[in-house]
Protein backbone atom coordinates (compact mmCIF):
# COMPACT_ATOMS: atom_id res chain seq x y z
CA UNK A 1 8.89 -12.36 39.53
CA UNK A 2 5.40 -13.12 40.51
CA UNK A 3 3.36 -15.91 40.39
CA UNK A 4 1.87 -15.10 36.59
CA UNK A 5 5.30 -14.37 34.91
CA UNK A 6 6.38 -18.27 36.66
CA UNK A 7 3.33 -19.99 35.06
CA UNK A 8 3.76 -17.95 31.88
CA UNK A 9 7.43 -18.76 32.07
CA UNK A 10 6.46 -23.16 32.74
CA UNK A 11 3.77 -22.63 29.52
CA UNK A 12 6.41 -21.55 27.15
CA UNK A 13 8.94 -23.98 28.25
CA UNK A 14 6.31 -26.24 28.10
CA UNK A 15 5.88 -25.09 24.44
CA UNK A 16 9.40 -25.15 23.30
CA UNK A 17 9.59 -29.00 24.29
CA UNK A 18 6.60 -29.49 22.43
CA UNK A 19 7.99 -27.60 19.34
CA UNK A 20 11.45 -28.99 19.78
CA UNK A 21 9.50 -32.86 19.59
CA UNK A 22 7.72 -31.66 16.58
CA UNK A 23 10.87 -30.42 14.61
CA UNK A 24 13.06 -33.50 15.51
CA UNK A 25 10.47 -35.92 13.77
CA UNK A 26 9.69 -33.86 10.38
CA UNK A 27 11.94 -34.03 7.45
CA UNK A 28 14.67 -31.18 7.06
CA UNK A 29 13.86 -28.34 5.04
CA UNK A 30 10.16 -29.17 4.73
CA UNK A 31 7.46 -26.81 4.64
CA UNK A 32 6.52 -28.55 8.57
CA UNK A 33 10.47 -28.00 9.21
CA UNK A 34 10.39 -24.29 8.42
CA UNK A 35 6.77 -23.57 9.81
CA UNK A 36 7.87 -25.07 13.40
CA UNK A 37 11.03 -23.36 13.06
CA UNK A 38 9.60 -20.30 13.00
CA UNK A 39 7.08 -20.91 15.79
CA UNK A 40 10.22 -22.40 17.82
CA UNK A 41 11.89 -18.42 17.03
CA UNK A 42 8.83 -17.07 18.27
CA UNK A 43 7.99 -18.55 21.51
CA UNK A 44 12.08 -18.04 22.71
CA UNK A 45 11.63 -14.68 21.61
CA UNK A 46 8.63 -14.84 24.23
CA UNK A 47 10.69 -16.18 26.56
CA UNK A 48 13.51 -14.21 26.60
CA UNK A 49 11.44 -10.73 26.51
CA UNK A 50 9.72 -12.22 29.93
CA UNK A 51 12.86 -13.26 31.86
CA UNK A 52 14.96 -10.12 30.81
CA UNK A 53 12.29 -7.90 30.92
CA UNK A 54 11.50 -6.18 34.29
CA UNK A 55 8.26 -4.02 33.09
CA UNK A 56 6.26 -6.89 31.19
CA UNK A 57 3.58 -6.88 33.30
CA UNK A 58 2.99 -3.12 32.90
CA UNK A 59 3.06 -3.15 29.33
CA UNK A 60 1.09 -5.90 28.84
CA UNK A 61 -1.84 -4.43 30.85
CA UNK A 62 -1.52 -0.88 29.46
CA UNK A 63 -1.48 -2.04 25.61
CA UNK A 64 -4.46 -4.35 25.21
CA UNK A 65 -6.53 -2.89 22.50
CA UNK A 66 -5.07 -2.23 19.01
CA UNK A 67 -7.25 0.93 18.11
């Protein structure tokens, strides 16, 4: 891993504490419950795809435009 996939690694932990805090004060089953919970899904999804995911870094650079 190089220095880019670390820091991007520390920002979504980073994240996932933040989302975790948010989700542990809102009310279950709320509409702030679900939308967090969903974000929380998200950003391990991120996670995992960067620490199991030897090519990243080549996909990421080869797929940037959307036409």
């Amino acid at each position: 891993m190089d220095s880019v996939q670390i820091n991007q690694i520390q920002l979504l932990q980073r994240g996932l504490d933040s989302v975790h805090d948010c989700i542990s004060r809102v009310p279950y089953r709320s509409w702030a419950y679900n939308y967090w919970s969903g974000v929380y899904a998200y950003l391990l999804r991120r996670l995992n795809t960067l620490t199991n995911d030897t090519d990243i870094r080549e996909r990421i650079y080869t797929t940037c435009s959307l036409h």
